[in-house]
C-alpha atoms as a PDB file:
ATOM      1  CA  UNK A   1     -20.143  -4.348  -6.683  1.00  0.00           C
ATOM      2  CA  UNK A   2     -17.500  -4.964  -4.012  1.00  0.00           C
ATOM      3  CA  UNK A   3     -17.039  -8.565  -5.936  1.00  0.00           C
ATOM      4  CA  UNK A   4     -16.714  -6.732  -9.290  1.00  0.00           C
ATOM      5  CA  UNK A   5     -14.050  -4.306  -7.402  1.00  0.00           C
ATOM      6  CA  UNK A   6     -11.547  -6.731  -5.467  1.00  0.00           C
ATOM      7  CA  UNK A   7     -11.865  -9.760  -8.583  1.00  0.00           C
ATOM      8  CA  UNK A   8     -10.498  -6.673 -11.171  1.00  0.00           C
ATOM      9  CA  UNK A   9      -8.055  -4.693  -9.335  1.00  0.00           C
ATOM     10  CA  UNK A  10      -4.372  -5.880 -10.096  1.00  0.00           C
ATOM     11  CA  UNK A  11      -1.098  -4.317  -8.876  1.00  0.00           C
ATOM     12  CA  UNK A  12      -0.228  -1.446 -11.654  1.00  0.00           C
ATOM     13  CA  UNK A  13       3.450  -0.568 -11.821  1.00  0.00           C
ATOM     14  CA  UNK A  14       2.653   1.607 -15.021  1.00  0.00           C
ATOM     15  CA  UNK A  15       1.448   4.515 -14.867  1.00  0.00           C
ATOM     16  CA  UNK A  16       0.782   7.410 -17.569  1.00  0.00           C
ATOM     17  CA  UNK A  17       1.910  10.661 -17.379  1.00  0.00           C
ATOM     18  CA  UNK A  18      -1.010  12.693 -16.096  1.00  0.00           C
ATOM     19  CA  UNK A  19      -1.546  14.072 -12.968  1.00  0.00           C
ATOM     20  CA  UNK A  20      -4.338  12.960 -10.267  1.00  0.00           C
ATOM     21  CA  UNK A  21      -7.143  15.025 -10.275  1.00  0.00           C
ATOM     22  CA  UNK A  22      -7.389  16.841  -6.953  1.00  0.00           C
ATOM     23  CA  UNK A  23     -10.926  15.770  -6.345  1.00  0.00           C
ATOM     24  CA  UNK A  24      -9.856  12.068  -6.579  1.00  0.00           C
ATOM     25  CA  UNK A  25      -7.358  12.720  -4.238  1.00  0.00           C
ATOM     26  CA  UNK A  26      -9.855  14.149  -1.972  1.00  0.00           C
ATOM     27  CA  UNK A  27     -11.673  10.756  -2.045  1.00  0.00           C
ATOM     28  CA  UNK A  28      -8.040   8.998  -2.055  1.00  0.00           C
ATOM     29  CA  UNK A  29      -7.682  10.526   1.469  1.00  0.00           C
ATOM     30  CA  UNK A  30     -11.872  10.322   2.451  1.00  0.00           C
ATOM     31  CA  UNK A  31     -11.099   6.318   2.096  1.00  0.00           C
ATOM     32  CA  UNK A  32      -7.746   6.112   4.524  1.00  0.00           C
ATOM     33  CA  UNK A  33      -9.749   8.174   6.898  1.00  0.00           C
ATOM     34  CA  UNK A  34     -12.971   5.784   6.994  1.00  0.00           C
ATOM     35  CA  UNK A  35     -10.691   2.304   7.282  1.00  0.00           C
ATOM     36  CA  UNK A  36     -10.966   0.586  10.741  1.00  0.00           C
ATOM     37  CA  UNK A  37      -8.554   0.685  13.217  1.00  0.00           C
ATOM     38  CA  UNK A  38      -7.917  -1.435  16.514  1.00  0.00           C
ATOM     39  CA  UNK A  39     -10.056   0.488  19.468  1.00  0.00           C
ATOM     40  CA  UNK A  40     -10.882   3.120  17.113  1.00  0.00           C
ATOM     41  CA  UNK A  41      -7.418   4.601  17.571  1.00  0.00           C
ATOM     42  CA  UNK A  42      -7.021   5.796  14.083  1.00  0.00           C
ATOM     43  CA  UNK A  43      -2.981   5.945  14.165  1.00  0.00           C
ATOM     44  CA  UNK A  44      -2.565   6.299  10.917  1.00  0.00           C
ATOM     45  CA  UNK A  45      -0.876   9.341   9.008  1.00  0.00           C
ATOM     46  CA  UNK A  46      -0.600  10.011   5.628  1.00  0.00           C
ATOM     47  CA  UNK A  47       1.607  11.945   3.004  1.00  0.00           C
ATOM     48  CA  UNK A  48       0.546  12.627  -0.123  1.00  0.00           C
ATOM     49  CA  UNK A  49       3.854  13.426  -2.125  1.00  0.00           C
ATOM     50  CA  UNK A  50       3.290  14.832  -6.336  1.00  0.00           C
ATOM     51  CA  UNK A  51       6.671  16.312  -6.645  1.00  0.00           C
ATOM     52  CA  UNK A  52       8.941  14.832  -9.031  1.00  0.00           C
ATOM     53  CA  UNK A  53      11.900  14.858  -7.666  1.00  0.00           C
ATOM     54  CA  UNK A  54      10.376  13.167  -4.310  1.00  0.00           C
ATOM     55  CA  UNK A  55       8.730  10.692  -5.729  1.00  0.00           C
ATOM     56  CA  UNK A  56      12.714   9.353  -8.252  1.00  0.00           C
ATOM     57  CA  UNK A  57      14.141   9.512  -4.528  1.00  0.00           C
ATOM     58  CA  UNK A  58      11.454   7.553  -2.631  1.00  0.00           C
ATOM     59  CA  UNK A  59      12.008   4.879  -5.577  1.00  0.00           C
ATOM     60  CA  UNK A  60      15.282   3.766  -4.293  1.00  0.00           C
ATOM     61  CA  UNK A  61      14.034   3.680  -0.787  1.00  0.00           C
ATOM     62  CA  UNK A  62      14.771   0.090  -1.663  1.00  0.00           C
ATOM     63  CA  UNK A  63      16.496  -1.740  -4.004  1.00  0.00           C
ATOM     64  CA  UNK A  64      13.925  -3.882  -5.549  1.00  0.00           C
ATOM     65  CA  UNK A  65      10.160  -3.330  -5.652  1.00  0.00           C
ATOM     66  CA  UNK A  66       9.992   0.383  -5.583  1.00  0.00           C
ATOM     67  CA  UNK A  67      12.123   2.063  -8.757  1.00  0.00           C
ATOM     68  CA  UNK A  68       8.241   2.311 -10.779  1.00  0.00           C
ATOM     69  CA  UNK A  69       7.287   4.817  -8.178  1.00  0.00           C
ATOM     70  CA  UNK A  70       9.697   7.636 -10.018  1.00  0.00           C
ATOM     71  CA  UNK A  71       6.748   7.467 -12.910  1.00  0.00           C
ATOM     72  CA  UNK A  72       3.989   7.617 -10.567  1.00  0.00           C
ATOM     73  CA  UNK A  73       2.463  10.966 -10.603  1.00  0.00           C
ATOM     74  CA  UNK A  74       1.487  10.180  -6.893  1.00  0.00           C
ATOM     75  CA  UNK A  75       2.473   8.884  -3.747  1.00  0.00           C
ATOM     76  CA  UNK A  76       0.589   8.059  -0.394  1.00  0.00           C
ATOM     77  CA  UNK A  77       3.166   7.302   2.426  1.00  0.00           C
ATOM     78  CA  UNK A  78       1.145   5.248   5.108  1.00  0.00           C
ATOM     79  CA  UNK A  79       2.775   5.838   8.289  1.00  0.00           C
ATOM     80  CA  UNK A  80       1.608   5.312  12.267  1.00  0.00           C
ATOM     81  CA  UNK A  81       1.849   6.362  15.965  1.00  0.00           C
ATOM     82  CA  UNK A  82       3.349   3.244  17.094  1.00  0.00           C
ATOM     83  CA  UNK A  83       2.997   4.384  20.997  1.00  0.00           C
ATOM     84  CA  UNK A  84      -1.119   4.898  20.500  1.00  0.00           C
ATOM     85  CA  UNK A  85      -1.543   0.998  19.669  1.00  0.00           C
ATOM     86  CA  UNK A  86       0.367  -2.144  19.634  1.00  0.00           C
ATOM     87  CA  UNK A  87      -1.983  -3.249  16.370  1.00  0.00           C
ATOM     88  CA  UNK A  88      -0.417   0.099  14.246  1.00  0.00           C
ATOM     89  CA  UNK A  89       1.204  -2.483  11.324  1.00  0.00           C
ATOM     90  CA  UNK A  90      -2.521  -3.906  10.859  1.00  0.00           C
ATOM     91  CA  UNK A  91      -4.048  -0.454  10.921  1.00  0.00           C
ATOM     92  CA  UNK A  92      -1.822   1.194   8.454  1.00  0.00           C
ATOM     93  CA  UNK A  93      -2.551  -2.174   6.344  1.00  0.00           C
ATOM     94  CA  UNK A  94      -5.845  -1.761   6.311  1.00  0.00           C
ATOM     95  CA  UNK A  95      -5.816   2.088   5.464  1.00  0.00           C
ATOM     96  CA  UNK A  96      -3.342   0.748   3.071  1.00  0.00           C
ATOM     97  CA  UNK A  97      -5.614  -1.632   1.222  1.00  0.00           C
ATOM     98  CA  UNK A  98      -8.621   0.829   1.764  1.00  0.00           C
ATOM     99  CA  UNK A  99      -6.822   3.455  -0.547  1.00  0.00           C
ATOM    100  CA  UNK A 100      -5.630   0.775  -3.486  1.00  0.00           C
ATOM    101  CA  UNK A 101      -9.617  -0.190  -3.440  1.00  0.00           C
ATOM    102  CA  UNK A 102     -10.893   3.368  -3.844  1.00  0.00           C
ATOM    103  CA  UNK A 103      -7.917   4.182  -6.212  1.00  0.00           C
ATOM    104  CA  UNK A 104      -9.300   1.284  -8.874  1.00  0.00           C
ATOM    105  CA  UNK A 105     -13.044   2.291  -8.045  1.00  0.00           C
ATOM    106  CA  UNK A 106     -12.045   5.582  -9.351  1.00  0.00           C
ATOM    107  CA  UNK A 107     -10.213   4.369 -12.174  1.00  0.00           C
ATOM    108  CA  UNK A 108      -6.805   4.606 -10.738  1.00  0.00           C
ATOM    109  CA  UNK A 109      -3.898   1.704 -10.876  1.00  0.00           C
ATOM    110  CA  UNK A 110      -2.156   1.255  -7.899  1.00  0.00           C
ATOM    111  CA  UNK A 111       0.759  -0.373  -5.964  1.00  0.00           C
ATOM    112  CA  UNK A 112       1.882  -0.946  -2.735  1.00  0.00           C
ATOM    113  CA  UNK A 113       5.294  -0.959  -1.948  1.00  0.00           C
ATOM    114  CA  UNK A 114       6.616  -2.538   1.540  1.00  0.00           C
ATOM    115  CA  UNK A 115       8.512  -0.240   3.416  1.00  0.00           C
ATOM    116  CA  UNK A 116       8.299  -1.716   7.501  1.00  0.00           C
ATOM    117  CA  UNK A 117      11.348  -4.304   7.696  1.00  0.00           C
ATOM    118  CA  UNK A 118      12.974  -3.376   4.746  1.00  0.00           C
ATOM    119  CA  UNK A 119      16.522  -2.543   3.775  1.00  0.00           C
ATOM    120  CA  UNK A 120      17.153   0.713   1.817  1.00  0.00           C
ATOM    121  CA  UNK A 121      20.942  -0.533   1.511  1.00  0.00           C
ATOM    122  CA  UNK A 122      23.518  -2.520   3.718  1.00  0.00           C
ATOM    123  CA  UNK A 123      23.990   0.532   6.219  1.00  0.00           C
ATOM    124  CA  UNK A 124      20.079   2.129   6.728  1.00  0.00           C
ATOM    125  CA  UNK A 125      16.667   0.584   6.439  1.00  0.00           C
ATOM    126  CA  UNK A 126      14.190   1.971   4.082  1.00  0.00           C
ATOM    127  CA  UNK A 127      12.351   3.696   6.977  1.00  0.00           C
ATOM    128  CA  UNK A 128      15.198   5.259   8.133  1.00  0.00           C
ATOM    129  CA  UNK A 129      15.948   6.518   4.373  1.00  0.00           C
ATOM    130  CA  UNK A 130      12.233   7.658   4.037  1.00  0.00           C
ATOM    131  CA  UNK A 131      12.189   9.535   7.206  1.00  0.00           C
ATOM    132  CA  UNK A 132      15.465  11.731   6.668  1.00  0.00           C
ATOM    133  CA  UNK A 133      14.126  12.268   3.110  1.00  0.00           C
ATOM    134  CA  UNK A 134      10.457  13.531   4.567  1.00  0.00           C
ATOM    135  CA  UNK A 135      11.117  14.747   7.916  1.00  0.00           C
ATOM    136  CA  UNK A 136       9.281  12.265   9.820  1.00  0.00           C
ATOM    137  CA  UNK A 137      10.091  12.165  13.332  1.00  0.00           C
ATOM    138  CA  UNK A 138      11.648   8.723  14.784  1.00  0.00           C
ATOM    139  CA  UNK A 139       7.910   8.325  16.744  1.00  0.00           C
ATOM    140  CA  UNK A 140       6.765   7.365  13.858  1.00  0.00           C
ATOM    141  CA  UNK A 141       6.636   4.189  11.632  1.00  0.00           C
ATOM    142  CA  UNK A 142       6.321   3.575   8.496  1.00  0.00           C
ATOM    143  CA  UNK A 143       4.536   0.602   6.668  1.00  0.00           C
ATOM    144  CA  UNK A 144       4.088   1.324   3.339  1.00  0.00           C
ATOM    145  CA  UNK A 145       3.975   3.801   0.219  1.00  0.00           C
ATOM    146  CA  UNK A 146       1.131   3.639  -2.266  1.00  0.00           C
ATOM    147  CA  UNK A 147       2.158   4.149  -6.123  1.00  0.00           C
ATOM    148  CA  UNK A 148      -0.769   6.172  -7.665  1.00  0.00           C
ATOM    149  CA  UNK A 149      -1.484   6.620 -11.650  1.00  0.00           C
ATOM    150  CA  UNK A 150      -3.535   6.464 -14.014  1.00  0.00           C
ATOM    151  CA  UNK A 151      -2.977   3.066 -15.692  1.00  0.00           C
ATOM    152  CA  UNK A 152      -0.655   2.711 -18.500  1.00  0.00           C
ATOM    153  CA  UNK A 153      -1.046  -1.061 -18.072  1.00  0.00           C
ATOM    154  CA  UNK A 154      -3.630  -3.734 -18.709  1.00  0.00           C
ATOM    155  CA  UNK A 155      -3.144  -6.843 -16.504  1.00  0.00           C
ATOM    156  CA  UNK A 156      -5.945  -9.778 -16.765  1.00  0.00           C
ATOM    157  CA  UNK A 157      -7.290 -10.310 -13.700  1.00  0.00           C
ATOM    158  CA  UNK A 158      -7.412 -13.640 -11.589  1.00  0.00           C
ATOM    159  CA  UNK A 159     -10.246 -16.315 -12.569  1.00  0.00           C
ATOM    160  CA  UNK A 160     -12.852 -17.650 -10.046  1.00  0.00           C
ATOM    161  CA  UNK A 161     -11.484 -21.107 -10.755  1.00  0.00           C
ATOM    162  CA  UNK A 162      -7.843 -20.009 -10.354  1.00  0.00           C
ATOM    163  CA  UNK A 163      -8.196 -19.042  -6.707  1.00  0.00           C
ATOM    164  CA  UNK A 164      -6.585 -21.442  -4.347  1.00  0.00           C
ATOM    165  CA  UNK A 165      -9.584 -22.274  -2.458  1.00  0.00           C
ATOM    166  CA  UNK A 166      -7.895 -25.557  -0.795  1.00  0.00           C
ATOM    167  CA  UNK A 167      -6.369 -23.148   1.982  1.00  0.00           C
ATOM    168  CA  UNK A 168      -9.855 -23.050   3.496  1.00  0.00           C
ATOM    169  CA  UNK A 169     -10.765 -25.117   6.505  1.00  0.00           C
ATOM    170  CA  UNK A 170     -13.611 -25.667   8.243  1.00  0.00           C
ATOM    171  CA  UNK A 171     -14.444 -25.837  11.724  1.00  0.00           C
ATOM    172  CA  UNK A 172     -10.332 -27.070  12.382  1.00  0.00           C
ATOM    173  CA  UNK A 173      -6.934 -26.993  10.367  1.00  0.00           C
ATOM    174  CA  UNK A 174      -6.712 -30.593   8.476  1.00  0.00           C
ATOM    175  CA  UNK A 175      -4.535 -33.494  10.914  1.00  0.00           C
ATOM    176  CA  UNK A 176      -1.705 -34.510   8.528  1.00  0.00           C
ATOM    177  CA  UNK A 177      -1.096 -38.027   9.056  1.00  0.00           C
ATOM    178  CA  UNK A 178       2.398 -38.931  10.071  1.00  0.00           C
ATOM    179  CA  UNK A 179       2.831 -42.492  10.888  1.00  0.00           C
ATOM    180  CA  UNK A 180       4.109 -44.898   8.559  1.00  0.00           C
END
């Protein structure tokens, strides 16, 4: 099943307009909560954000790679206590991937859209931007926000034999012969 899962789910920038049940939501939030963390810190914090207007100015947190979230009927801002752990990026990543994975189990499209070392224009990042918009104090980081719809894309998914399985190694990385 977990095969079936991560070979079908595909990055959906399209979404229909119909809002997210709250009892997906529920589970939405059930699988952030169960995703590992470092130590079993859990620094993680989450906002869910189904307002309109929110949502059209969170899309130009950035210039590229975020403007689809205005037609999102959902957001998830992944955010983390960067003083509890030195590992917070990787935790909020995981959470991260944990909710795209339970949004496409429950027949959800989803897409994540980088926030953490990104410029919202030539004078504030994009976490700066996000956190004036939302309130977040400066203690807090942000790595990413999670577009959340119901589909109103189909994208073919990624053959077995397209995968690049030549960046595995075994045992030790390959010697790459440099002499002449």
């Amino acid at each position: 099943m977990f095969l079936d899962l991560i070979s079908t789910r595909r990055s959906i920038r399209k979404f229909k307009d119909q809002p997210i049940e709250k009892e997906k939501i529920d589970i939405l939030m059930e699988a952030a909560l169960r995703s590992p963390s470092s130590r079993g810190l859990n620094p993680w914090q989450f906002i869910i954000i189904d307002d309109r207007g929110l949502l059209e100015k969170l899309s130009k947190a950035k210039p590229h790679g975020a403007s689809f979230l205005k037609d999102a009927p959902l957001g998830i801002v992944v955010c983390a206590d960067a003083s509890k752990t030195d590992v917070w990026v990787e935790d909020a990543s995981i959470a991260s991937i944990f909710i795209h994975l339970a949004a496409h189990d429950i027949g959800l499209g989803s897409c994540w859209i980088q926030i953490r070392k990104r410029d919202h224009d030539s004078n504030i990042c994009a976490d700066t931007y996000v956190k004036d918009l939302l309130n977040i104090p400066n203690t807090i980081k942000i790595e990413s926000i999670i577009a959340l719809g119901y589909p109103d894309e189909t994208k073919k998914f990624h053959s077995k034999d397209s995968l690049p399985f030549h960046k595995f190694f075994f045992n030790a990385y390959p010697t790459i012969n440099t002499a002449k």
